[in-house]
PDB file of N, CA and C in Angstrom:
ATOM      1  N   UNK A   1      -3.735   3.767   4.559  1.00  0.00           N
ATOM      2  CA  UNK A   1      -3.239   4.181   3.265  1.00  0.00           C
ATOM      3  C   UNK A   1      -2.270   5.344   3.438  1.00  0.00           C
ATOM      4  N   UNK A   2      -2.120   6.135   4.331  1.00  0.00           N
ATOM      5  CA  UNK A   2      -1.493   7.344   4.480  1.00  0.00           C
ATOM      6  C   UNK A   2      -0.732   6.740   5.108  1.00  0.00           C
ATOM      7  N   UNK A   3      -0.476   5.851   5.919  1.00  0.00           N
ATOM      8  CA  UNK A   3       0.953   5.618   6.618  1.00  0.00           C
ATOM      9  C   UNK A   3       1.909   5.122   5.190  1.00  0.00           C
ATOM     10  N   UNK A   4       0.913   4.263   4.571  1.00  0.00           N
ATOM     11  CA  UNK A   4       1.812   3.634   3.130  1.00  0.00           C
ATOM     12  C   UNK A   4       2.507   4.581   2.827  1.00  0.00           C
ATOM     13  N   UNK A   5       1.460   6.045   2.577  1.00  0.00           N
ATOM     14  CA  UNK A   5       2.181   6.761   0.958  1.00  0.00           C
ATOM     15  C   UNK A   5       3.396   7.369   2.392  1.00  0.00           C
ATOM     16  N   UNK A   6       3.440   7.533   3.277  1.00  0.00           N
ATOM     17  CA  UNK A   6       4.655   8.178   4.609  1.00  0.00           C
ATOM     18  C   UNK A   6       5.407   7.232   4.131  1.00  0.00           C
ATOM     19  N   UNK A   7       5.210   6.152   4.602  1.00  0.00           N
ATOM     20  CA  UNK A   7       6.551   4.791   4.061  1.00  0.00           C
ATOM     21  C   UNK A   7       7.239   5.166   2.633  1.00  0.00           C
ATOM     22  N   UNK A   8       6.715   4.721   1.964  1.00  0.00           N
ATOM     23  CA  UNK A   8       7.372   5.141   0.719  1.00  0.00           C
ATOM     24  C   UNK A   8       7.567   6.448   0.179  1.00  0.00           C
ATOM     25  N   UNK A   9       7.098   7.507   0.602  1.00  0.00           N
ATOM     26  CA  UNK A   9       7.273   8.847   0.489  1.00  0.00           C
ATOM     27  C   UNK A   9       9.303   9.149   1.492  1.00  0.00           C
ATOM     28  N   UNK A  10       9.057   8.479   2.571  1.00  0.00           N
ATOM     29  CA  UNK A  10      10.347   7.911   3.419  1.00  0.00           C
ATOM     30  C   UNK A  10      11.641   7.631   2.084  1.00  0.00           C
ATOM     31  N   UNK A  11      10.721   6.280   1.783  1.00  0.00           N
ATOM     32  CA  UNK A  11      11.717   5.581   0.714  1.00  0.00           C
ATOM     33  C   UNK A  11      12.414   5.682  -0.148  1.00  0.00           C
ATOM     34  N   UNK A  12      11.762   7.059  -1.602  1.00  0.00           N
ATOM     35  CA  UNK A  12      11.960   7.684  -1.977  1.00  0.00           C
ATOM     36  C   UNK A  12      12.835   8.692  -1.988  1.00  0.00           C
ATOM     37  N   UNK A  13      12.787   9.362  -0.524  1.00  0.00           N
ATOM     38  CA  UNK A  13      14.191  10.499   0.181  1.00  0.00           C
ATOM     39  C   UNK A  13      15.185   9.562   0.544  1.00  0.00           C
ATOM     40  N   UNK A  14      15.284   8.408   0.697  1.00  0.00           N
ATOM     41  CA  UNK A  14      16.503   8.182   1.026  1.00  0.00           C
ATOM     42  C   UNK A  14      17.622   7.299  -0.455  1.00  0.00           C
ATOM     43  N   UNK A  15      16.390   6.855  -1.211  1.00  0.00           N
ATOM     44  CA  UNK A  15      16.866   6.884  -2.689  1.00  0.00           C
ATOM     45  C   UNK A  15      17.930   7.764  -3.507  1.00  0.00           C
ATOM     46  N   UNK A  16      16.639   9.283  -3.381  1.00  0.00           N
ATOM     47  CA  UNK A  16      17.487  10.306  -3.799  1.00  0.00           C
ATOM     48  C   UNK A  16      18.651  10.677  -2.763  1.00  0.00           C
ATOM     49  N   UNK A  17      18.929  10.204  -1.665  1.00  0.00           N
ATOM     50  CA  UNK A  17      19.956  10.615  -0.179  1.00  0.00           C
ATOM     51  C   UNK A  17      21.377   9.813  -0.539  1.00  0.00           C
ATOM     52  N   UNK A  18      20.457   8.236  -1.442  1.00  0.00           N
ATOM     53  CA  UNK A  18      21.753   7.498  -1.835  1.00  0.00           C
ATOM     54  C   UNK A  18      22.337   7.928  -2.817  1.00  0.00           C
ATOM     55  N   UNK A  19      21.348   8.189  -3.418  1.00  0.00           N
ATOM     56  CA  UNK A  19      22.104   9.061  -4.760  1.00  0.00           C
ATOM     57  C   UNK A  19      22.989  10.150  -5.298  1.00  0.00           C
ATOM     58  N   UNK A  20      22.976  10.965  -3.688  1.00  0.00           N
ATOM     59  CA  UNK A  20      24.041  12.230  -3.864  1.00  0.00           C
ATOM     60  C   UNK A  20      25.021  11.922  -2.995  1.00  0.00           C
ATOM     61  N   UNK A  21      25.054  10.569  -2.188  1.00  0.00           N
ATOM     62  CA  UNK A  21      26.202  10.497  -1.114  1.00  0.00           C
ATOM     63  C   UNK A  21      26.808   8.833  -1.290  1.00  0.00           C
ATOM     64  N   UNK A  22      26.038   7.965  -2.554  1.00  0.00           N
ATOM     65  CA  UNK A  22      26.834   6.621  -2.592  1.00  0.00           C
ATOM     66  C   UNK A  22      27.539   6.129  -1.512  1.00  0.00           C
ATOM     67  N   UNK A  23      25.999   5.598  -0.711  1.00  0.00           N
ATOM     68  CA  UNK A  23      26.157   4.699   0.420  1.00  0.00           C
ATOM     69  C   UNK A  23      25.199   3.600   0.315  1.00  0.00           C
ATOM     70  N   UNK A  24      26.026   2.799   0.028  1.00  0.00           N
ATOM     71  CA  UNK A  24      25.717   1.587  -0.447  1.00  0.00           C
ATOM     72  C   UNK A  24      24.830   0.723   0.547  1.00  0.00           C
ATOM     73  N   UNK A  25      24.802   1.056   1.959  1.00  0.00           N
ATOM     74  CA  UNK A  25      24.081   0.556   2.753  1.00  0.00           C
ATOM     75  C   UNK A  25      22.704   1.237   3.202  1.00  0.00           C
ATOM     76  N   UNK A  26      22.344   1.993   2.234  1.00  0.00           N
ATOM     77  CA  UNK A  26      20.758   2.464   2.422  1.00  0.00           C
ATOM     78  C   UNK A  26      19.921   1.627   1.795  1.00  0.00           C
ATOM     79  N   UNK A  27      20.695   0.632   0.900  1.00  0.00           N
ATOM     80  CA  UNK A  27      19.550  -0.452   0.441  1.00  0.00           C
ATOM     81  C   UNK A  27      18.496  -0.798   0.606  1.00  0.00           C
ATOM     82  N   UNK A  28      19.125  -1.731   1.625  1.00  0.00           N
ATOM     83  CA  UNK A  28      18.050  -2.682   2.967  1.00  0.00           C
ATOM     84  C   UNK A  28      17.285  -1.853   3.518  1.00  0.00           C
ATOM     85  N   UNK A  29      17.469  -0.698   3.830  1.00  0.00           N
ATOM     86  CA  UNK A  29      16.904   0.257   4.473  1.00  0.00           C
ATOM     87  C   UNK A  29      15.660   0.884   3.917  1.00  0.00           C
ATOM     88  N   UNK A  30      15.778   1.207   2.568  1.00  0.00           N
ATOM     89  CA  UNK A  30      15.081   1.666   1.787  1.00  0.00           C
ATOM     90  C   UNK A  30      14.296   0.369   0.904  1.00  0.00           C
ATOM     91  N   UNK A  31      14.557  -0.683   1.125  1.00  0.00           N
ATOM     92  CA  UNK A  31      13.954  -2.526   0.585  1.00  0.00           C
ATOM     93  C   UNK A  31      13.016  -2.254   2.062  1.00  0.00           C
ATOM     94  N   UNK A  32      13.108  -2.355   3.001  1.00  0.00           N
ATOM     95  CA  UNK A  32      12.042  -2.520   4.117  1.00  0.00           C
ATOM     96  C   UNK A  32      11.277  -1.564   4.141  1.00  0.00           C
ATOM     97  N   UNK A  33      11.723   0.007   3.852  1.00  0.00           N
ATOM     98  CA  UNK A  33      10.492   0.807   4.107  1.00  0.00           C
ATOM     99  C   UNK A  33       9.591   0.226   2.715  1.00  0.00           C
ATOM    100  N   UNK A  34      10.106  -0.141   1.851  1.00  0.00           N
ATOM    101  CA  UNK A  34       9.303  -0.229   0.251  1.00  0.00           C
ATOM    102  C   UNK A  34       8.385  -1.436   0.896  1.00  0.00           C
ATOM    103  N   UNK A  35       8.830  -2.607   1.219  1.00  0.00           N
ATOM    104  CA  UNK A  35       7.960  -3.531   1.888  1.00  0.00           C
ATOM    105  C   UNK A  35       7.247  -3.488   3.613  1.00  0.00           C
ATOM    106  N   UNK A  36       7.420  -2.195   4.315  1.00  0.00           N
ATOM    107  CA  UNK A  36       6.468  -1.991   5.026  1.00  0.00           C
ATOM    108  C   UNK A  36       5.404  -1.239   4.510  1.00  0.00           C
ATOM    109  N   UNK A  37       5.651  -0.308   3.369  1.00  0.00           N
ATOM    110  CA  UNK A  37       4.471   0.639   3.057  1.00  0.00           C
ATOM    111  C   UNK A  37       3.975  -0.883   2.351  1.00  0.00           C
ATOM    112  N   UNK A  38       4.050  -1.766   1.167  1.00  0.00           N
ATOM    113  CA  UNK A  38       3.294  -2.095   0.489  1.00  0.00           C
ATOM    114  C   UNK A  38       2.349  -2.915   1.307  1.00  0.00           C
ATOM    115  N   UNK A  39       2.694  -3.301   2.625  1.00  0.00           N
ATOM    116  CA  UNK A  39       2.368  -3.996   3.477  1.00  0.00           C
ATOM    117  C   UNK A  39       0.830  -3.258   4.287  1.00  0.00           C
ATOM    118  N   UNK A  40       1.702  -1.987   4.823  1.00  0.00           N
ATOM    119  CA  UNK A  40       0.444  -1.060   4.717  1.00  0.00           C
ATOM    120  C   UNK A  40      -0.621  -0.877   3.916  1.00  0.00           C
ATOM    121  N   UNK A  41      -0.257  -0.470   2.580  1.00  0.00           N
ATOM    122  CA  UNK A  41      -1.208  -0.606   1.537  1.00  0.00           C
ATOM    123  C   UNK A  41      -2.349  -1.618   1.873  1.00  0.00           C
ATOM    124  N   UNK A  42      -1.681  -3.221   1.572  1.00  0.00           N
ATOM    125  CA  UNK A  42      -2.281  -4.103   1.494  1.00  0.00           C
ATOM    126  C   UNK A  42      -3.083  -4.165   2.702  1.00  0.00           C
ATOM    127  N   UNK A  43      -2.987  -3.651   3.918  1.00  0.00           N
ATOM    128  CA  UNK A  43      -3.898  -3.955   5.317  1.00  0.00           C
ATOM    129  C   UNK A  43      -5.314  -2.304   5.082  1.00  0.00           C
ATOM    130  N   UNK A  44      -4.634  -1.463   4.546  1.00  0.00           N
ATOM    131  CA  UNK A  44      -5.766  -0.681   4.280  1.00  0.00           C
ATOM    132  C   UNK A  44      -6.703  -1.118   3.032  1.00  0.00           C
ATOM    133  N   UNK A  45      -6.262  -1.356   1.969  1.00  0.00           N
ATOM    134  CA  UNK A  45      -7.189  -2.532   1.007  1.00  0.00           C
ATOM    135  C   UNK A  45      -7.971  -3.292   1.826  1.00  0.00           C
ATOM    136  N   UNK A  46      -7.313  -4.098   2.503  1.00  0.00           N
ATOM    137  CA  UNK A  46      -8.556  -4.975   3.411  1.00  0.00           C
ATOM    138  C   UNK A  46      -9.653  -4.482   3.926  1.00  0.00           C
ATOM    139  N   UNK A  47      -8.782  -3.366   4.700  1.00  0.00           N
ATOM    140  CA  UNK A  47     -10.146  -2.449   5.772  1.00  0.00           C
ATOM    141  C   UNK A  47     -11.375  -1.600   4.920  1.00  0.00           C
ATOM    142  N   UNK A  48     -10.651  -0.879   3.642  1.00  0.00           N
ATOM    143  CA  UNK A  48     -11.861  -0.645   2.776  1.00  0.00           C
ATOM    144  C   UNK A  48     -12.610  -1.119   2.232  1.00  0.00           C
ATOM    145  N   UNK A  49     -12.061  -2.435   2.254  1.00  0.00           N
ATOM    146  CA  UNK A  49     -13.004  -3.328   1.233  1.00  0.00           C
ATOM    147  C   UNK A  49     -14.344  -3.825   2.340  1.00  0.00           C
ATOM    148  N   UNK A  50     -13.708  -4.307   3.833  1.00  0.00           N
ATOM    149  CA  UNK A  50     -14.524  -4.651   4.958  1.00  0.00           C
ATOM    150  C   UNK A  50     -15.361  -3.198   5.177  1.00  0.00           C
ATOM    151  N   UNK A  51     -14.560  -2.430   4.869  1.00  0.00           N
ATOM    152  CA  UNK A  51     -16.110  -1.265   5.322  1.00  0.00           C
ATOM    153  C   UNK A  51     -17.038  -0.892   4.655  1.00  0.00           C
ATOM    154  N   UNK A  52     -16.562  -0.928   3.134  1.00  0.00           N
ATOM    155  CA  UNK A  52     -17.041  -1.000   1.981  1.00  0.00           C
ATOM    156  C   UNK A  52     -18.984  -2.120   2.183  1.00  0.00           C
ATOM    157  N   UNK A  53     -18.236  -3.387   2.631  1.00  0.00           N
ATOM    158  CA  UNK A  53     -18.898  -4.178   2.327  1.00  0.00           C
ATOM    159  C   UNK A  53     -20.138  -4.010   4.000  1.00  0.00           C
ATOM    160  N   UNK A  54     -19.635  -3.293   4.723  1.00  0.00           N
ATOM    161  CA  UNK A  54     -20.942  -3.194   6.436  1.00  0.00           C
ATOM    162  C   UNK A  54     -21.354  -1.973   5.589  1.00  0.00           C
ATOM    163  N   UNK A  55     -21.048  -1.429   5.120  1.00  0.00           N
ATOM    164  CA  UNK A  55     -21.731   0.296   4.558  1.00  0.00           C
ATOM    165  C   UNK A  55     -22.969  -0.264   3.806  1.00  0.00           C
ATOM    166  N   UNK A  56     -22.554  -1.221   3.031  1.00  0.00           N
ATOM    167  CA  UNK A  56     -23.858  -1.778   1.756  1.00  0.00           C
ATOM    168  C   UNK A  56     -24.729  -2.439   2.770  1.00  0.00           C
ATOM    169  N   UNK A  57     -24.111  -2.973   3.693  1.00  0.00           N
ATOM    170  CA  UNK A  57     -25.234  -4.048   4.412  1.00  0.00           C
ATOM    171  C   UNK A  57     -25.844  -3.161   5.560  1.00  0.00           C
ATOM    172  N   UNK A  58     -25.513  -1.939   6.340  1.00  0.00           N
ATOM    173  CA  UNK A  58     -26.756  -0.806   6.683  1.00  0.00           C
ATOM    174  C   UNK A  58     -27.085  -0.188   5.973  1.00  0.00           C
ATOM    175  N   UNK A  59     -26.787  -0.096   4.463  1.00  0.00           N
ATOM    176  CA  UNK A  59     -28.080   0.412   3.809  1.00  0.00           C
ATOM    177  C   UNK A  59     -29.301   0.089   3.134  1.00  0.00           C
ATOM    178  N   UNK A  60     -28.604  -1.174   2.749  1.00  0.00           N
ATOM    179  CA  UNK A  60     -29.774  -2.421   2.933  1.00  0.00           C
ATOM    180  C   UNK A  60     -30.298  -2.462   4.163  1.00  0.00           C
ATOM    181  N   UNK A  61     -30.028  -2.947   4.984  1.00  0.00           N
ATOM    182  CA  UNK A  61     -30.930  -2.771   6.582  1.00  0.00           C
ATOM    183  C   UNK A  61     -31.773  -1.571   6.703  1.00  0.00           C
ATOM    184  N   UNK A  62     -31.221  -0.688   6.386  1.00  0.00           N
ATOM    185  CA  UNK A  62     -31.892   0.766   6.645  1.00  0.00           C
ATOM    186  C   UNK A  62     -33.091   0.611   5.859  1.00  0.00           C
ATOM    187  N   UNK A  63     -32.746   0.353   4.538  1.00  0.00           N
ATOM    188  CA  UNK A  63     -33.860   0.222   3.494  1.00  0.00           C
ATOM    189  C   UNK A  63     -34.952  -0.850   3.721  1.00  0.00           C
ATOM    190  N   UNK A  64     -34.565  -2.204   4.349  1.00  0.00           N
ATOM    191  CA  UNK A  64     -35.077  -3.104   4.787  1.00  0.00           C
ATOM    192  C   UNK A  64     -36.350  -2.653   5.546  1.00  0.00           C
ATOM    193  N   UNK A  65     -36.069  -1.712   6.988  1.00  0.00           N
ATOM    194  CA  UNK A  65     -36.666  -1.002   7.712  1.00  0.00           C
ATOM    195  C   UNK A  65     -37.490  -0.146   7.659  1.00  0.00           C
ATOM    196  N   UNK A  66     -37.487   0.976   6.583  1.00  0.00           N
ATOM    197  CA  UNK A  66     -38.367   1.924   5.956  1.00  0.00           C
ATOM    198  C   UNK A  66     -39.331   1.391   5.253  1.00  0.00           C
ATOM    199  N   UNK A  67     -40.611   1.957   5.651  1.00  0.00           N
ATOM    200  CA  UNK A  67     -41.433   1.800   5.042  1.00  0.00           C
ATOM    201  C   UNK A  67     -42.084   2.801   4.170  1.00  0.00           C
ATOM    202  N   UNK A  68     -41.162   3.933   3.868  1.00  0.00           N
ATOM    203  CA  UNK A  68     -42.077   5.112   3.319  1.00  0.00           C
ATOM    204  C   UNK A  68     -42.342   5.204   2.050  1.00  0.00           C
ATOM    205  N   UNK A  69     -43.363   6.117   1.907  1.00  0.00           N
ATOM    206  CA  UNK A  69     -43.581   6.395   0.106  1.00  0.00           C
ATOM    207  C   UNK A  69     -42.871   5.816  -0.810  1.00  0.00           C
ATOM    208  N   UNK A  70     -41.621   6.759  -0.372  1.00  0.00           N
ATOM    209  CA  UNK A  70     -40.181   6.682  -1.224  1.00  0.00           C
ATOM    210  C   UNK A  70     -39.546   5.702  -1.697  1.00  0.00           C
ATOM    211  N   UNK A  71     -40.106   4.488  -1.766  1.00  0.00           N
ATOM    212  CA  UNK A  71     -39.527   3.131  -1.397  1.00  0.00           C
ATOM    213  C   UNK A  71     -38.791   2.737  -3.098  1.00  0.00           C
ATOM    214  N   UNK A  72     -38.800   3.572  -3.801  1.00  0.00           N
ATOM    215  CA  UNK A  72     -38.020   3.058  -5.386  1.00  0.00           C
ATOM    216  C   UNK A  72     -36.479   3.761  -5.544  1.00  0.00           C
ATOM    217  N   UNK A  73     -36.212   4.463  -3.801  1.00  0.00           N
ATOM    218  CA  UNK A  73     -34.924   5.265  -4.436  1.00  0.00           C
ATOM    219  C   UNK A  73     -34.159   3.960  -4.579  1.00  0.00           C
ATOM    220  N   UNK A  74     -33.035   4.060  -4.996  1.00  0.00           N
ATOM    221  CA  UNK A  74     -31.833   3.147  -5.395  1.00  0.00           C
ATOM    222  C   UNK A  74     -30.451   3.471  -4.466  1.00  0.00           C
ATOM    223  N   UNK A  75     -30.451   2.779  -3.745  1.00  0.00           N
ATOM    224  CA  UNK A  75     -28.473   3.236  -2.910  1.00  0.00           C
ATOM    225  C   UNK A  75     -27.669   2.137  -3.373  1.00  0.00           C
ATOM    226  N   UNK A  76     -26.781   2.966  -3.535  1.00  0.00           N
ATOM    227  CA  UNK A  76     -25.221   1.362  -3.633  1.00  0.00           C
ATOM    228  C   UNK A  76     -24.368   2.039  -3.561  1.00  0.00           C
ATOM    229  N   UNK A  77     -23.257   1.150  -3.308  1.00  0.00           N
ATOM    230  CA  UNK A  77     -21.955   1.493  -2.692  1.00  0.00           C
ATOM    231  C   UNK A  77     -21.220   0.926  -3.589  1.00  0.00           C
ATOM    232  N   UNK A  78     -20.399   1.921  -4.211  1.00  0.00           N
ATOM    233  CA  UNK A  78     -19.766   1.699  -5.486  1.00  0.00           C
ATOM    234  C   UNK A  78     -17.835   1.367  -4.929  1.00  0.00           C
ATOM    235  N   UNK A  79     -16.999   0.654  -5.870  1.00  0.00           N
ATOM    236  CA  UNK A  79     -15.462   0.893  -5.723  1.00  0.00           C
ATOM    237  C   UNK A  79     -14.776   1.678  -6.412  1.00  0.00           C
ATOM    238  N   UNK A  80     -13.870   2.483  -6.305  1.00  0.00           N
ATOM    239  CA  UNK A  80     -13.717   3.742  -7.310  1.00  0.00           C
ATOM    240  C   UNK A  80     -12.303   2.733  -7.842  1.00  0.00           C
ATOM    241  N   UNK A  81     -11.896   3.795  -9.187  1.00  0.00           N
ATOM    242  CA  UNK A  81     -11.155   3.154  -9.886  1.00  0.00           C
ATOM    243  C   UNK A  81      -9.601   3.351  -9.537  1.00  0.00           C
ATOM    244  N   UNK A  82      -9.741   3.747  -8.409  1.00  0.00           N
ATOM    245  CA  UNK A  82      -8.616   3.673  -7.301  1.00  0.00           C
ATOM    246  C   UNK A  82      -8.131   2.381  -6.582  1.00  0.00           C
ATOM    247  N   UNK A  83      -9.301   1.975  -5.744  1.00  0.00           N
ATOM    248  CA  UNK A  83      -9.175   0.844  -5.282  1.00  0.00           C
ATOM    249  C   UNK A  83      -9.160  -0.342  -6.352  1.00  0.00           C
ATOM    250  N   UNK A  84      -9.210  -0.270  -7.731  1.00  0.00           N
ATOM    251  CA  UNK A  84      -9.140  -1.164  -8.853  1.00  0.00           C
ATOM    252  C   UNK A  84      -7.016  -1.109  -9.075  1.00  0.00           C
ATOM    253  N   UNK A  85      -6.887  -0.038  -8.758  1.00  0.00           N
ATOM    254  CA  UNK A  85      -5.255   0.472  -9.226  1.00  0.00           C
ATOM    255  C   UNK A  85      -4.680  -0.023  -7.880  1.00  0.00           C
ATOM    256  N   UNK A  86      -4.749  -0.101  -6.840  1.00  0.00           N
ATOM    257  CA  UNK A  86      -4.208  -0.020  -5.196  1.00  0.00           C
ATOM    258  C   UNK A  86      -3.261  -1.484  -5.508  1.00  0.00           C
ATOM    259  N   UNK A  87      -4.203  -2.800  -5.929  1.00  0.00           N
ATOM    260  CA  UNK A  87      -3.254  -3.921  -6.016  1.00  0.00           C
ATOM    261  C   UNK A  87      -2.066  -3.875  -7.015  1.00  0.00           C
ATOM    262  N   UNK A  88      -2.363  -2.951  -7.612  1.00  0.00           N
ATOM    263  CA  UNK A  88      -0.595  -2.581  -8.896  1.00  0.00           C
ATOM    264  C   UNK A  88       0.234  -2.095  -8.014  1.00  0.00           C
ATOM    265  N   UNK A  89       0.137  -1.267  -7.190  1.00  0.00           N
ATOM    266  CA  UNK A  89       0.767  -0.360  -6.724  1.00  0.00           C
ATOM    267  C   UNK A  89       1.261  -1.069  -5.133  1.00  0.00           C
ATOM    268  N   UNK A  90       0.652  -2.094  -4.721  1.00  0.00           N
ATOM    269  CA  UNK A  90       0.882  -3.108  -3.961  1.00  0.00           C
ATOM    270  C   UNK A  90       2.126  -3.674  -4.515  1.00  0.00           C
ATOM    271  N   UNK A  91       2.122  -4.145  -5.827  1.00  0.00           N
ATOM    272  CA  UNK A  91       3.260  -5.351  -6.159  1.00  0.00           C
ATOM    273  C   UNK A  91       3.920  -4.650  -6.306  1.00  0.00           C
ATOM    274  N   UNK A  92       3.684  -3.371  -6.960  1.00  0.00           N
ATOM    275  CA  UNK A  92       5.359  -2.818  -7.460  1.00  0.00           C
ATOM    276  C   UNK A  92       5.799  -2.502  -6.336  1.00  0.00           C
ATOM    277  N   UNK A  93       5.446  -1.726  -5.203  1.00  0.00           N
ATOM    278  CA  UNK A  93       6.030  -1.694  -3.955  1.00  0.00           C
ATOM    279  C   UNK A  93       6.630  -2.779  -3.129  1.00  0.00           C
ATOM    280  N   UNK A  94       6.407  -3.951  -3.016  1.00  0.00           N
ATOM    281  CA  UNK A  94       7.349  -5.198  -2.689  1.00  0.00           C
ATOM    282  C   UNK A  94       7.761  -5.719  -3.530  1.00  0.00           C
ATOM    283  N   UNK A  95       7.526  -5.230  -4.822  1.00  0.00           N
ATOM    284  CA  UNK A  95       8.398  -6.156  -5.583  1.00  0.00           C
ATOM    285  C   UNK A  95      10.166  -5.042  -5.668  1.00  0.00           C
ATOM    286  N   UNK A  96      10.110  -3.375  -5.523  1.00  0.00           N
ATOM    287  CA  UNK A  96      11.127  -3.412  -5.415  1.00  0.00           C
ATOM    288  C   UNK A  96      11.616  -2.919  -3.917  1.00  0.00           C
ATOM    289  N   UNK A  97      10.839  -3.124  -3.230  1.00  0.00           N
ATOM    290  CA  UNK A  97      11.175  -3.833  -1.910  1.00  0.00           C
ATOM    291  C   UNK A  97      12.235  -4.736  -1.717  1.00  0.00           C
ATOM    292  N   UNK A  98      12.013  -5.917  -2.445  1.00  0.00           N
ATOM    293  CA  UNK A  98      12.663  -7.132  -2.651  1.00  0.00           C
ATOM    294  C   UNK A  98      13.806  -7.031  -3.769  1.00  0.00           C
ATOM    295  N   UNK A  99      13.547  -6.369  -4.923  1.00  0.00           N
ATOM    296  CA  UNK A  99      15.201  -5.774  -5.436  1.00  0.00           C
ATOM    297  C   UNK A  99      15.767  -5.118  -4.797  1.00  0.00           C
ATOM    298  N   UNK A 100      15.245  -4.147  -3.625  1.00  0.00           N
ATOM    299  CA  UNK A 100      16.443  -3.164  -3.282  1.00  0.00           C
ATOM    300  C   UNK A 100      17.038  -3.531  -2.024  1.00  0.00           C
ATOM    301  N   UNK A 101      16.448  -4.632  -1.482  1.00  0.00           N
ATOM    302  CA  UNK A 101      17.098  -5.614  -0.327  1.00  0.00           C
ATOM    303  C   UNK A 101      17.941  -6.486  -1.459  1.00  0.00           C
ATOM    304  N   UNK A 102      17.486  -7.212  -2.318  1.00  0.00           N
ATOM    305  CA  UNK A 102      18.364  -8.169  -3.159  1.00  0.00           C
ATOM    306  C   UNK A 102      19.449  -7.507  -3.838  1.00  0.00           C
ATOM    307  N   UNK A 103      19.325  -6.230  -3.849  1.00  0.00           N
ATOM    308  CA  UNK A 103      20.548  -5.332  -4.352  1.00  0.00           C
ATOM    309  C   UNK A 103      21.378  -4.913  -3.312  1.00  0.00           C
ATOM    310  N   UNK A 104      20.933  -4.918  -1.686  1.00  0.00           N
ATOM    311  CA  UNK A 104      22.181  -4.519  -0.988  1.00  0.00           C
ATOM    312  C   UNK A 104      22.700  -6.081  -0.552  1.00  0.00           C
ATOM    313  N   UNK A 105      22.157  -7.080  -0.485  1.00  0.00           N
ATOM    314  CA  UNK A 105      22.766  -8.339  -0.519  1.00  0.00           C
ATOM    315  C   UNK A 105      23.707  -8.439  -1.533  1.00  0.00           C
ATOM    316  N   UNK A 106      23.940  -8.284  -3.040  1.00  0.00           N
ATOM    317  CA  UNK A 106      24.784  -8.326  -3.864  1.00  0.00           C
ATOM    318  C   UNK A 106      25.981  -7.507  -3.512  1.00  0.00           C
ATOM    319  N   UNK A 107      25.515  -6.134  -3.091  1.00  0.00           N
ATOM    320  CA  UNK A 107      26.241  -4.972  -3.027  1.00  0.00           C
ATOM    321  C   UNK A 107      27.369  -5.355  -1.873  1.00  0.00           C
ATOM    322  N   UNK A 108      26.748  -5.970  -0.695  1.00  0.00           N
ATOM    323  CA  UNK A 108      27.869  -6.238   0.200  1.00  0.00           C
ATOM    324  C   UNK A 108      28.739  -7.866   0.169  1.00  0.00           C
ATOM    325  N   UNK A 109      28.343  -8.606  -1.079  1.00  0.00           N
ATOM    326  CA  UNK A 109      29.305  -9.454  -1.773  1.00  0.00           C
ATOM    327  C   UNK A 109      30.308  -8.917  -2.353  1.00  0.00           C
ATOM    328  N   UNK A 110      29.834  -7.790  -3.137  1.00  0.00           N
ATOM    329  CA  UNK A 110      31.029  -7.402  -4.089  1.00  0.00           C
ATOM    330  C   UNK A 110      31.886  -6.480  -3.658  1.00  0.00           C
ATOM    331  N   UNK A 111      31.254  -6.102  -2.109  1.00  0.00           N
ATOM    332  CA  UNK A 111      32.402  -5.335  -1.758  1.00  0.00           C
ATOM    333  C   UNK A 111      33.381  -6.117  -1.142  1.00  0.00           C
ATOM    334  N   UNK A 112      32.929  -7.170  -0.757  1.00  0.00           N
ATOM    335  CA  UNK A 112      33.791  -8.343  -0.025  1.00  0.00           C
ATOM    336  C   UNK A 112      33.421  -8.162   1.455  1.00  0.00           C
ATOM    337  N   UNK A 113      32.850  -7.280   2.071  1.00  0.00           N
ATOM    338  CA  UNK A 113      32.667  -7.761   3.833  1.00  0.00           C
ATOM    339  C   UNK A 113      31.457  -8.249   4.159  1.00  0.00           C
ATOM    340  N   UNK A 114      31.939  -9.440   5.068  1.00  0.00           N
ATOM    341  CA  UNK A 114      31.502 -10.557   5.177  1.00  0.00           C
ATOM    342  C   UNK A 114      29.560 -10.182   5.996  1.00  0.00           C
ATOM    343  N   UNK A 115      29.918  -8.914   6.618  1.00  0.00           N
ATOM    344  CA  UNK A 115      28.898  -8.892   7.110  1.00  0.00           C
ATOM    345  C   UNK A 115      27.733  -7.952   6.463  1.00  0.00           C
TER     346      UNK A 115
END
């Protein structure tokens, strides 16, 4: 998750970088970091959710195992309303990922060079 918010924290400075020096070729540049962080994102979602889900299952085990007095406490492993927000913040990050690559593709039509 922290490499994400680096990626797009990246992405962001070179936004505002295009913005005071209109260079039209930071696009792509700034379309890939937007779709490597969301990419990131999306591989740390996975991993929390996978750890999320061995955390519940040794504490069940643990609990499984004990036999003491105590046997009515209650544990669970809750998702905060973070990881409910993470997949928004997934799409909007490749989605303008994918405009701001689809915007330097336009951009170097209308300037006319070919490459």
């Amino acid at each position: 998750m922290f490499l994400g918010v680096i990626v797009i924290t990246i992405g962001f400075i070179c936004i505002i970088y295009k913005a005071c020096c209109q260079k039209y070729e930071i696009y792509k540049t700034v379309g890939v970091l937007f779709l490597i962080g969301g990419i990131c994102f999306t591989v740390s979602i996975i991993m929390y959710a996978f750890w999320i889900s061995a955390v519940s299952q040794m504490i069940a085990k643990d609990i499984a195992n004990c036999n003491s007095a105590n046997s009515n406490t209650n544990y669970g492993v809750d998702y905060g309303w973070s990881f409910m927000a993470a997949p928004f913040a997934v799409l909007f990050s490749v989605i303008a990922g994918g405009l701001f690559i689809k915007l330097s593709a336009s951009e170097r039509s209308a300037s006319g060079s070919g490459i």
